[in-house]
PDB file of N, CA and C in Angstrom:
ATOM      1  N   UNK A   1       0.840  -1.181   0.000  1.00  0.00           N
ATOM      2  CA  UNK A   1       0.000   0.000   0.000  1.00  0.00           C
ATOM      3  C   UNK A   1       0.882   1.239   0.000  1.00  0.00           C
ATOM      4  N   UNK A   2       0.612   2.514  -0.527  1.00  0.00           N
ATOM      5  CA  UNK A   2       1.019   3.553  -0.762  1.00  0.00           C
ATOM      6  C   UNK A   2      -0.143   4.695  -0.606  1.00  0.00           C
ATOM      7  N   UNK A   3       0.305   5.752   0.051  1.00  0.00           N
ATOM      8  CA  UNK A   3      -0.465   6.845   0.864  1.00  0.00           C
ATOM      9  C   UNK A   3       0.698   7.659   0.279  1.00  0.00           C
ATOM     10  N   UNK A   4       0.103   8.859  -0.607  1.00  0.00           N
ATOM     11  CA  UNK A   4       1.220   9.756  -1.453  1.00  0.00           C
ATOM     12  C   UNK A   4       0.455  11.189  -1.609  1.00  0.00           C
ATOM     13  N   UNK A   5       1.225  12.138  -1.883  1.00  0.00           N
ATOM     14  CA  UNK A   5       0.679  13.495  -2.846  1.00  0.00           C
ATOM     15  C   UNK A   5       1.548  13.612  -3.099  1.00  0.00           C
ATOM     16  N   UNK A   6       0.946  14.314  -4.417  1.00  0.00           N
ATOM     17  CA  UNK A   6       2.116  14.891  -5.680  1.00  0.00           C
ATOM     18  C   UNK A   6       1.397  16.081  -5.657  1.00  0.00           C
ATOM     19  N   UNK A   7       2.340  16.799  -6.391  1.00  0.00           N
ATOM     20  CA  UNK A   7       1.520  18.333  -5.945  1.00  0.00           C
ATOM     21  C   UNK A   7       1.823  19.052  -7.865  1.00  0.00           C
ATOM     22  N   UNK A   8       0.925  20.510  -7.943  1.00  0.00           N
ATOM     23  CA  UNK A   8       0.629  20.650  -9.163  1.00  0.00           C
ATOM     24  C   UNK A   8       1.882  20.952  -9.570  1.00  0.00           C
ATOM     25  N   UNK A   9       1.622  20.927 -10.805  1.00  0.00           N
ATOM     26  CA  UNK A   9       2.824  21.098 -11.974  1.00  0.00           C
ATOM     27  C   UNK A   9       3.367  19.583 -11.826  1.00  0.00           C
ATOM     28  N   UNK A  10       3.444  18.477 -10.983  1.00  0.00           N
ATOM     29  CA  UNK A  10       4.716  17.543 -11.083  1.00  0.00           C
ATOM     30  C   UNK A  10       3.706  16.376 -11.982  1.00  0.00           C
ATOM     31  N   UNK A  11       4.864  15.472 -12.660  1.00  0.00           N
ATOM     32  CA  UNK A  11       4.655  15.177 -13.421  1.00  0.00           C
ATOM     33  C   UNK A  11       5.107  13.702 -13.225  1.00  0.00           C
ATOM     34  N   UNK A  12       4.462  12.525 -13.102  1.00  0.00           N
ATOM     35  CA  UNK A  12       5.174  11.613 -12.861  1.00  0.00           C
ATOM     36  C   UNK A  12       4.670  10.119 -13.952  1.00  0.00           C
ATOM     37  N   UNK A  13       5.510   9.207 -14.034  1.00  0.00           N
ATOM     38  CA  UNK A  13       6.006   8.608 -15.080  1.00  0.00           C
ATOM     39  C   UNK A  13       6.633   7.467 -14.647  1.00  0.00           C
ATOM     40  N   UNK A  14       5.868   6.070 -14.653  1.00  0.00           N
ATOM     41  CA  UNK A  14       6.831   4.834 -14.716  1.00  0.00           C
ATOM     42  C   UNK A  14       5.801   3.783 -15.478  1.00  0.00           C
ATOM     43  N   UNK A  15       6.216   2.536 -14.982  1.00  0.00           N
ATOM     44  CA  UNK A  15       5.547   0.736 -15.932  1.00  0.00           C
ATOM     45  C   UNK A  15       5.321   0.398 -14.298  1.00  0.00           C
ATOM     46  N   UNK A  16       4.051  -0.287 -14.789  1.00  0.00           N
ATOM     47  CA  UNK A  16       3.560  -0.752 -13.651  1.00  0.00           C
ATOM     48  C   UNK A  16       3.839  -1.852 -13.796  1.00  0.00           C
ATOM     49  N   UNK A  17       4.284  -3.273 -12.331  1.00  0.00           N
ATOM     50  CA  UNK A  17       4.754  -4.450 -12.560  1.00  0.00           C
ATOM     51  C   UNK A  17       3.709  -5.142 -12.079  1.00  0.00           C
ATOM     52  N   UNK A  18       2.437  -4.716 -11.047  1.00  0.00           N
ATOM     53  CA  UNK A  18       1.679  -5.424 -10.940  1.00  0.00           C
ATOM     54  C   UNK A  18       0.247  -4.928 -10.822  1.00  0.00           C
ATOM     55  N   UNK A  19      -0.700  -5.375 -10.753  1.00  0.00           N
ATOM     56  CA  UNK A  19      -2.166  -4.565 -10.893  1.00  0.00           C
ATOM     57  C   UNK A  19      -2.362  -3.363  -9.588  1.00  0.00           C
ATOM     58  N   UNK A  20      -2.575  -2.712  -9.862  1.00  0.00           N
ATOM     59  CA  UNK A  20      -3.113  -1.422  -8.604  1.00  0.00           C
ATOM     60  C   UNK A  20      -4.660  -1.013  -8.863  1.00  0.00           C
ATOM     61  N   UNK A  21      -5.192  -0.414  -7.616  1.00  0.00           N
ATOM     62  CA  UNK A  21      -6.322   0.070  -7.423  1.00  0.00           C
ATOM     63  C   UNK A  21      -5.565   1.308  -7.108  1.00  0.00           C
ATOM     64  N   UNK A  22      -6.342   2.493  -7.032  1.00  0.00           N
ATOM     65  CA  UNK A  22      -6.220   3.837  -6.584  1.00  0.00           C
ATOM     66  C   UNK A  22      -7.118   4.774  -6.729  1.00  0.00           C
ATOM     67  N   UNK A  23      -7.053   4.841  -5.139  1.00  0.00           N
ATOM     68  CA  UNK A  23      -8.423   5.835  -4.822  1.00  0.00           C
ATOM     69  C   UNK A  23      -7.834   7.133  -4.640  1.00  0.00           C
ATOM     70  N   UNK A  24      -8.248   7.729  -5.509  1.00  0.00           N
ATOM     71  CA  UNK A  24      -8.044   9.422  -5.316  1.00  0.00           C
ATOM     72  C   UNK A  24      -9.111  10.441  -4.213  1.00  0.00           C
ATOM     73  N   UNK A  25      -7.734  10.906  -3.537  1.00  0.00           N
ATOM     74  CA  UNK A  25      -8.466  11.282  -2.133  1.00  0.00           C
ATOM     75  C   UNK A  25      -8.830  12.524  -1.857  1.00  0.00           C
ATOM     76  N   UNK A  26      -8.080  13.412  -2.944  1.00  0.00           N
ATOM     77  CA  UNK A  26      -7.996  14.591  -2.798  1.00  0.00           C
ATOM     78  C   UNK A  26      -7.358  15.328  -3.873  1.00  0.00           C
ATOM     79  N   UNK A  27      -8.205  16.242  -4.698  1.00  0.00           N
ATOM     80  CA  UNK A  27      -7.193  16.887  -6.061  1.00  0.00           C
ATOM     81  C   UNK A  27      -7.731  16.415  -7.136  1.00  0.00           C
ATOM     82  N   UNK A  28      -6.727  17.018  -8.068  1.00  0.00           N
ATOM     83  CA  UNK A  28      -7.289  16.218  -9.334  1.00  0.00           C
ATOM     84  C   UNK A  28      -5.529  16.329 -10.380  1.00  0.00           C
ATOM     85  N   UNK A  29      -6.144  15.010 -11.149  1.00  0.00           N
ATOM     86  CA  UNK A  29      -4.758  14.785 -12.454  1.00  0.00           C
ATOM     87  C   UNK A  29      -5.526  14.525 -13.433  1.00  0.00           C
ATOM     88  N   UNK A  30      -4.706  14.574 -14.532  1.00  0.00           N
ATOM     89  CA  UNK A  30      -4.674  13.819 -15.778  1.00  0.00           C
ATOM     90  C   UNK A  30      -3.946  12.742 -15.940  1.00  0.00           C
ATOM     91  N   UNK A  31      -4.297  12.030 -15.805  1.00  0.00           N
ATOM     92  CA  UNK A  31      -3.714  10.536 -16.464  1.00  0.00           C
ATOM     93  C   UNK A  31      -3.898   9.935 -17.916  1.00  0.00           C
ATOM     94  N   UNK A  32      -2.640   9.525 -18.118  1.00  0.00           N
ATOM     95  CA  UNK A  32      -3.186   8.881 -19.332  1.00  0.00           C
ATOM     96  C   UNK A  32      -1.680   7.514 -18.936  1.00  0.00           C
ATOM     97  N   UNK A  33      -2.436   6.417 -19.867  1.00  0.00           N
ATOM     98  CA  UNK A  33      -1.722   5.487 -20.149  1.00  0.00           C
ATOM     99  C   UNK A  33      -1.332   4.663 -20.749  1.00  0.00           C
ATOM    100  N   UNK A  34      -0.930   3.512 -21.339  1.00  0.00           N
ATOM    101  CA  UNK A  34      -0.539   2.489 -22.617  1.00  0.00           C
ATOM    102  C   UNK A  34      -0.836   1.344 -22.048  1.00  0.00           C
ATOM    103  N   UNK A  35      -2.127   0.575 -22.717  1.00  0.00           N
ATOM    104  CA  UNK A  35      -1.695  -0.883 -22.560  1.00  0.00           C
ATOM    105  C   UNK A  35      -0.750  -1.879 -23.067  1.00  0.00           C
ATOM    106  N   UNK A  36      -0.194  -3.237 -22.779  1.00  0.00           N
ATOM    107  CA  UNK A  36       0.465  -3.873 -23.128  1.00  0.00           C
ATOM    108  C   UNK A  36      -0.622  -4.569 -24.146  1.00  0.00           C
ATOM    109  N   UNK A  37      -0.021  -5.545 -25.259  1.00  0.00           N
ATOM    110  CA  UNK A  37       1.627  -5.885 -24.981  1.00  0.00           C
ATOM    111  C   UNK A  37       2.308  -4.763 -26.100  1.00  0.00           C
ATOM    112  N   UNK A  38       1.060  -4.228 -26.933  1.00  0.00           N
ATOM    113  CA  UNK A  38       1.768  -2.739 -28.135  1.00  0.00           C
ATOM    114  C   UNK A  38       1.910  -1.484 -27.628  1.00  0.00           C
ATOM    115  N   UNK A  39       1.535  -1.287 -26.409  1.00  0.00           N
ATOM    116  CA  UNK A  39       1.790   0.178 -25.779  1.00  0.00           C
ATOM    117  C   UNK A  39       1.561   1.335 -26.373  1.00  0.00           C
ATOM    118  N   UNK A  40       0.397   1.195 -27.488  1.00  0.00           N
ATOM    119  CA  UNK A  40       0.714   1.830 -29.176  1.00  0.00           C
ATOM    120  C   UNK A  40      -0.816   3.369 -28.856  1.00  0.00           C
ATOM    121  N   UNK A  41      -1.794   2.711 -28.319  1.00  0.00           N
ATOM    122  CA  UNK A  41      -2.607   3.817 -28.224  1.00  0.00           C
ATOM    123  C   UNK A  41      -2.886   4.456 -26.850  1.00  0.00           C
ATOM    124  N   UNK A  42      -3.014   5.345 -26.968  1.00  0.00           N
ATOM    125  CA  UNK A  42      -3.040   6.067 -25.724  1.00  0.00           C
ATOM    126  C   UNK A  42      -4.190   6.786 -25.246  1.00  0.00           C
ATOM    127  N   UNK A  43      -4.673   6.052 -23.791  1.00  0.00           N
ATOM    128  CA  UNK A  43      -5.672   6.653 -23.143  1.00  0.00           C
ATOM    129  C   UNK A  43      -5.431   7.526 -21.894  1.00  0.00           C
ATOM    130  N   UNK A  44      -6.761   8.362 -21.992  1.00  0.00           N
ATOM    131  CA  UNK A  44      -6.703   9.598 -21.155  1.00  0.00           C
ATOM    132  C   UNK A  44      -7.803   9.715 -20.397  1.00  0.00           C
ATOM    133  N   UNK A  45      -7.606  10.040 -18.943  1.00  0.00           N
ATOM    134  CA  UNK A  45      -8.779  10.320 -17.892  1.00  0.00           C
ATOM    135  C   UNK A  45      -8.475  11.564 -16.988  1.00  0.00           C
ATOM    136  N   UNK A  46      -9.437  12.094 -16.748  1.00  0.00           N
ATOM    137  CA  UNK A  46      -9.299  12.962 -15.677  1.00  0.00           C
ATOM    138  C   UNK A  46      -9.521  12.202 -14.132  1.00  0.00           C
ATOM    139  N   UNK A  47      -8.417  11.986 -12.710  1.00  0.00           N
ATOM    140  CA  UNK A  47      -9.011  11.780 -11.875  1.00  0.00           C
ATOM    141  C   UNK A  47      -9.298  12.520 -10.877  1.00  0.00           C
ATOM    142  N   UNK A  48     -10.310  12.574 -10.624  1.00  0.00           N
ATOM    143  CA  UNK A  48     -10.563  13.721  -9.128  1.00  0.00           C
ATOM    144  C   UNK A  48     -11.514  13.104  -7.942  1.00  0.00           C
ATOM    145  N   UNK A  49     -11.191  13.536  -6.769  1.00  0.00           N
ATOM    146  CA  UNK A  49     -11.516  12.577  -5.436  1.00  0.00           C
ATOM    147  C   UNK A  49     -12.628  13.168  -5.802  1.00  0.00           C
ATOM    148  N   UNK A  50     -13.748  12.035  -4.889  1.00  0.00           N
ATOM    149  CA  UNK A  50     -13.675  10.786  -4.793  1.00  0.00           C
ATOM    150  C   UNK A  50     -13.721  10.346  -5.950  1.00  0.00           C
ATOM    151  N   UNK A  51     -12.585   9.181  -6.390  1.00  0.00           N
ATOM    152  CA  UNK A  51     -12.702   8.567  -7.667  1.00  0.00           C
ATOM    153  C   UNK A  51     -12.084   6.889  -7.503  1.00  0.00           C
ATOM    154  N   UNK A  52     -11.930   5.805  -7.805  1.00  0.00           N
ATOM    155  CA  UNK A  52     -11.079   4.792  -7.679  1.00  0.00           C
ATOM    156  C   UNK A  52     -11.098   4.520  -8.955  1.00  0.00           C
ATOM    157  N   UNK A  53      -9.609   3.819  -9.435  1.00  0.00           N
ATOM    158  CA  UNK A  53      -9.247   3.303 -10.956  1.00  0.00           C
ATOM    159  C   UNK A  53      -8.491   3.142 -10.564  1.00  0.00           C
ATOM    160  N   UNK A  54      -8.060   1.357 -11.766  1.00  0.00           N
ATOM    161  CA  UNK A  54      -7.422   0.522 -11.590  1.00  0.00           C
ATOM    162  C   UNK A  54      -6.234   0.713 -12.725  1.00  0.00           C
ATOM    163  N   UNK A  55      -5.265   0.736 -12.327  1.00  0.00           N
ATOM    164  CA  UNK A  55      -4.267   0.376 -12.845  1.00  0.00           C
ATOM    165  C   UNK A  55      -3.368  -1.097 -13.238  1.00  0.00           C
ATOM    166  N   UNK A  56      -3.509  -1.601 -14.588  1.00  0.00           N
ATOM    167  CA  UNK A  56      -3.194  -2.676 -14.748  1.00  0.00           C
ATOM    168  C   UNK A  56      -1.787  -2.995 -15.052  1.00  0.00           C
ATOM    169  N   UNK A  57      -1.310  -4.224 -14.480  1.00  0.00           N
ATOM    170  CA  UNK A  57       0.154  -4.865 -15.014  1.00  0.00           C
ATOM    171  C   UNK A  57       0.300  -4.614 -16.203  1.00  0.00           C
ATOM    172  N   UNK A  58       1.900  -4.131 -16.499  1.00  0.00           N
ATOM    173  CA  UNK A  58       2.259  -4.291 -17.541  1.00  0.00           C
ATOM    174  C   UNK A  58       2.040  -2.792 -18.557  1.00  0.00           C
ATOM    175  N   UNK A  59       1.226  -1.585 -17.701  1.00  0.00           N
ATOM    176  CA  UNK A  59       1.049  -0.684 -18.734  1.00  0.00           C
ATOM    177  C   UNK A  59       2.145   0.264 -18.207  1.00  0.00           C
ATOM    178  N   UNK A  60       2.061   1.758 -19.071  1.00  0.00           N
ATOM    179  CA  UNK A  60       3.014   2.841 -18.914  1.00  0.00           C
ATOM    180  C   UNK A  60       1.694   3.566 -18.383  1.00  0.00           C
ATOM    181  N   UNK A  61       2.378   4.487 -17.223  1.00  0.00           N
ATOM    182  CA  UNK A  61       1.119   5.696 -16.619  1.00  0.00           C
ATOM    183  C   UNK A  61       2.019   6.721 -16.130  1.00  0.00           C
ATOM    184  N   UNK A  62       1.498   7.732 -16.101  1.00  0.00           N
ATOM    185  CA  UNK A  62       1.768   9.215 -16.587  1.00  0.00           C
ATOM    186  C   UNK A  62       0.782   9.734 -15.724  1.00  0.00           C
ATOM    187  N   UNK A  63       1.513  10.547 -15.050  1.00  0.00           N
ATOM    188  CA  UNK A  63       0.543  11.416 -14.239  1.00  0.00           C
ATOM    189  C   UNK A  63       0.133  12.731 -14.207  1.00  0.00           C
ATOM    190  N   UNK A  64      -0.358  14.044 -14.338  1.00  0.00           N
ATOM    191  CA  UNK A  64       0.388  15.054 -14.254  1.00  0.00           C
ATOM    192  C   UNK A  64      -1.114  16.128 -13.243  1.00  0.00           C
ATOM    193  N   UNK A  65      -0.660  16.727 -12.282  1.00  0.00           N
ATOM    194  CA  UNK A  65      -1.455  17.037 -10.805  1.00  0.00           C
ATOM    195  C   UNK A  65      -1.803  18.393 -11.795  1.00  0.00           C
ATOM    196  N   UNK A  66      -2.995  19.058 -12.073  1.00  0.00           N
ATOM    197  CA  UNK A  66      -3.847  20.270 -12.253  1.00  0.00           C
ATOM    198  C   UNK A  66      -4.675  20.865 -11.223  1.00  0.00           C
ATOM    199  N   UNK A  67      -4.609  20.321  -9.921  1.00  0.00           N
ATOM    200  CA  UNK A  67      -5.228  20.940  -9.304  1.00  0.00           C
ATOM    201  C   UNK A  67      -4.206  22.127  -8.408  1.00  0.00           C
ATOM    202  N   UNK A  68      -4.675  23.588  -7.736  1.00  0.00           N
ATOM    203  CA  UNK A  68      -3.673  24.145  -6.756  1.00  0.00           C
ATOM    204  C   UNK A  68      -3.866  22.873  -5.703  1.00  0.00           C
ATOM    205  N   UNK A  69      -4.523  22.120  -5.216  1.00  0.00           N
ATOM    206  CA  UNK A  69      -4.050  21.368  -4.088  1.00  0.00           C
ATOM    207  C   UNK A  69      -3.565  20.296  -4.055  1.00  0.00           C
ATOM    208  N   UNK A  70      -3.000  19.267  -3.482  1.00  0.00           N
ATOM    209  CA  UNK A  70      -2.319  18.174  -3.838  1.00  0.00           C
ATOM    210  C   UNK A  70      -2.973  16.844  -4.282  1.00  0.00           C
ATOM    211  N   UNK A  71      -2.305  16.145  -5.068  1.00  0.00           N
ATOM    212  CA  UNK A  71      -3.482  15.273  -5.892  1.00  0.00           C
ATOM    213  C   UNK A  71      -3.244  14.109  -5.077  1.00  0.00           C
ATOM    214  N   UNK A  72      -3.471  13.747  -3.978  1.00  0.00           N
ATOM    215  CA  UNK A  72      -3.963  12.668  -2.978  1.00  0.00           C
ATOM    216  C   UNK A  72      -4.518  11.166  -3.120  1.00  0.00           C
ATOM    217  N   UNK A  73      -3.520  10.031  -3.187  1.00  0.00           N
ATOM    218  CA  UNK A  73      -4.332   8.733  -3.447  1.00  0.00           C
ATOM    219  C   UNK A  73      -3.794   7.764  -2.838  1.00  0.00           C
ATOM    220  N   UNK A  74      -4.183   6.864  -2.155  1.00  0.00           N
ATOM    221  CA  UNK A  74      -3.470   5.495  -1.649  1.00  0.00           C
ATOM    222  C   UNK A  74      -3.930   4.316  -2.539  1.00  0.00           C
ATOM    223  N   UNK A  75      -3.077   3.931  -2.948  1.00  0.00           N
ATOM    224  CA  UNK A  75      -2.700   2.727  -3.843  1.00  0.00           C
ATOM    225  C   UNK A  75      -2.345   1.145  -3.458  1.00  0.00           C
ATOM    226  N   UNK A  76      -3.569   0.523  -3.995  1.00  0.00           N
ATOM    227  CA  UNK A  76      -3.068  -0.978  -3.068  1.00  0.00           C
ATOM    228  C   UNK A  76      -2.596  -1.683  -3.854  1.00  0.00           C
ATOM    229  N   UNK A  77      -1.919  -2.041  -4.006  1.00  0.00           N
ATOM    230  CA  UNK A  77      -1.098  -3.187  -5.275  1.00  0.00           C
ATOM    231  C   UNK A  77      -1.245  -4.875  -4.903  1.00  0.00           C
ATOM    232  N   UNK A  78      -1.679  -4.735  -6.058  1.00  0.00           N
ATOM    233  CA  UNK A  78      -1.619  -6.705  -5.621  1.00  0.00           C
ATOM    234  C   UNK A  78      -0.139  -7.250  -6.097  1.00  0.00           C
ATOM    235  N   UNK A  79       0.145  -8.639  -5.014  1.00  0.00           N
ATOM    236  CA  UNK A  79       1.205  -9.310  -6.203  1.00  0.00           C
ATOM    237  C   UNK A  79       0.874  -9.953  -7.224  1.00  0.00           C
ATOM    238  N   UNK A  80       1.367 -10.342  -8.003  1.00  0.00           N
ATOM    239  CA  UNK A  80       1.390 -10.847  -9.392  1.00  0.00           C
ATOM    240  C   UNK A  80       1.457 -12.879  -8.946  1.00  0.00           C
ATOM    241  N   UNK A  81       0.433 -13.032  -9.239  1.00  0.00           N
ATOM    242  CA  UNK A  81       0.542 -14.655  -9.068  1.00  0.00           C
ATOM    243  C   UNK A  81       0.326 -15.487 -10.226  1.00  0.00           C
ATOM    244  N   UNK A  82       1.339 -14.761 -11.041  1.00  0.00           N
ATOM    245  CA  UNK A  82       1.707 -15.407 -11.812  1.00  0.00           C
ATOM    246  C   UNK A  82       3.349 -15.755 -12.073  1.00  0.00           C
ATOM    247  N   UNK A  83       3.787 -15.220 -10.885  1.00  0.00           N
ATOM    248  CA  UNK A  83       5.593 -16.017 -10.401  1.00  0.00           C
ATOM    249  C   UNK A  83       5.203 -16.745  -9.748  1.00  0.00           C
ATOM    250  N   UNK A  84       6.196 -18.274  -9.985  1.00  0.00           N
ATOM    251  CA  UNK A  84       6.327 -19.454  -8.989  1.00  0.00           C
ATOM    252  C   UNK A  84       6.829 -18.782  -8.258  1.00  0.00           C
ATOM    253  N   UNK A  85       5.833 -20.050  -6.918  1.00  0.00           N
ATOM    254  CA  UNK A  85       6.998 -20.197  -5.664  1.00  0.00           C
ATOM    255  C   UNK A  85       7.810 -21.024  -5.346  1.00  0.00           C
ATOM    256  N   UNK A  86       8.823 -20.688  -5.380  1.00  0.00           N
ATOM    257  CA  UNK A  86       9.920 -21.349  -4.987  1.00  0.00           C
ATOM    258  C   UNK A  86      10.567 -21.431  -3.914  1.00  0.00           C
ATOM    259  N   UNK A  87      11.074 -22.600  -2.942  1.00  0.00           N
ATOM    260  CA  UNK A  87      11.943 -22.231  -2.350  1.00  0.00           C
ATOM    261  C   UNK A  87      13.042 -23.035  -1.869  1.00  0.00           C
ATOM    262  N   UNK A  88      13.976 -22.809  -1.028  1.00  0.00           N
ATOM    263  CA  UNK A  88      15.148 -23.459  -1.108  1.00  0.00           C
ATOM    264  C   UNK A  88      15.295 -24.838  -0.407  1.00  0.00           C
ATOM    265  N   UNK A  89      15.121 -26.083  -1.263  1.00  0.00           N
ATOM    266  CA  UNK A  89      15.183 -27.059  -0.646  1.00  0.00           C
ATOM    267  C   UNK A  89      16.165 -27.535   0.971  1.00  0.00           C
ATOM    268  N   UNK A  90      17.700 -26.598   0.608  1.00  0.00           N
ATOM    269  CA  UNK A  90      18.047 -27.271   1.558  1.00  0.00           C
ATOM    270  C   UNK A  90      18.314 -26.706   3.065  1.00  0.00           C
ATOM    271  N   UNK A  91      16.862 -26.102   2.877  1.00  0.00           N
ATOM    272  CA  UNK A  91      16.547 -25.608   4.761  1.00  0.00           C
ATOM    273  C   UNK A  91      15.255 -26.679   5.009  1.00  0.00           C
TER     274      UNK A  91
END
């Protein structure tokens, strides 16, 4: 879980490795993002509290805060169960 603000003007940018929920708590962004596996078209949302959207494995997301107050969301991430488990036989 993640409890964050980003504040206006910032701009943020990575690949998500596993599915997220995120409830926007406070503020508002623009998001947009790329699904896998062509990453080729690009969608766009406005989020503003109260709002929840899911963020899926495997895409690119882009954030960027328009509101003067801080764009507010806690994020629950699942793991990905789709890695084996493994573990070390000789314990």
């Amino acid at each position: 879980m993640v409890y964050e603000d980003w504040f206006k003007d910032q701009e943020i940018e990575w690949w998500v490795w596993v599915d997220g929920v995120h409830f926007a708590m406070q503020g508002r962004a623009e998001i947009s993002y790329y699904q896998p596996p062509g990453l080729e078209v690009e969608h766009r949302f406005v989020a503003e509290a109260p709002c929840v959207f899911l963020v899926p494995r495997g895409c690119k997301f882009r954030c960027k805060v328009v509101s003067e107050e801080p764009f507010r969301r806690l994020v629950v991430d699942f793991p990905n169960p789709g890695y084996e488990f493994t573990s070390d036989e000789r314990t």
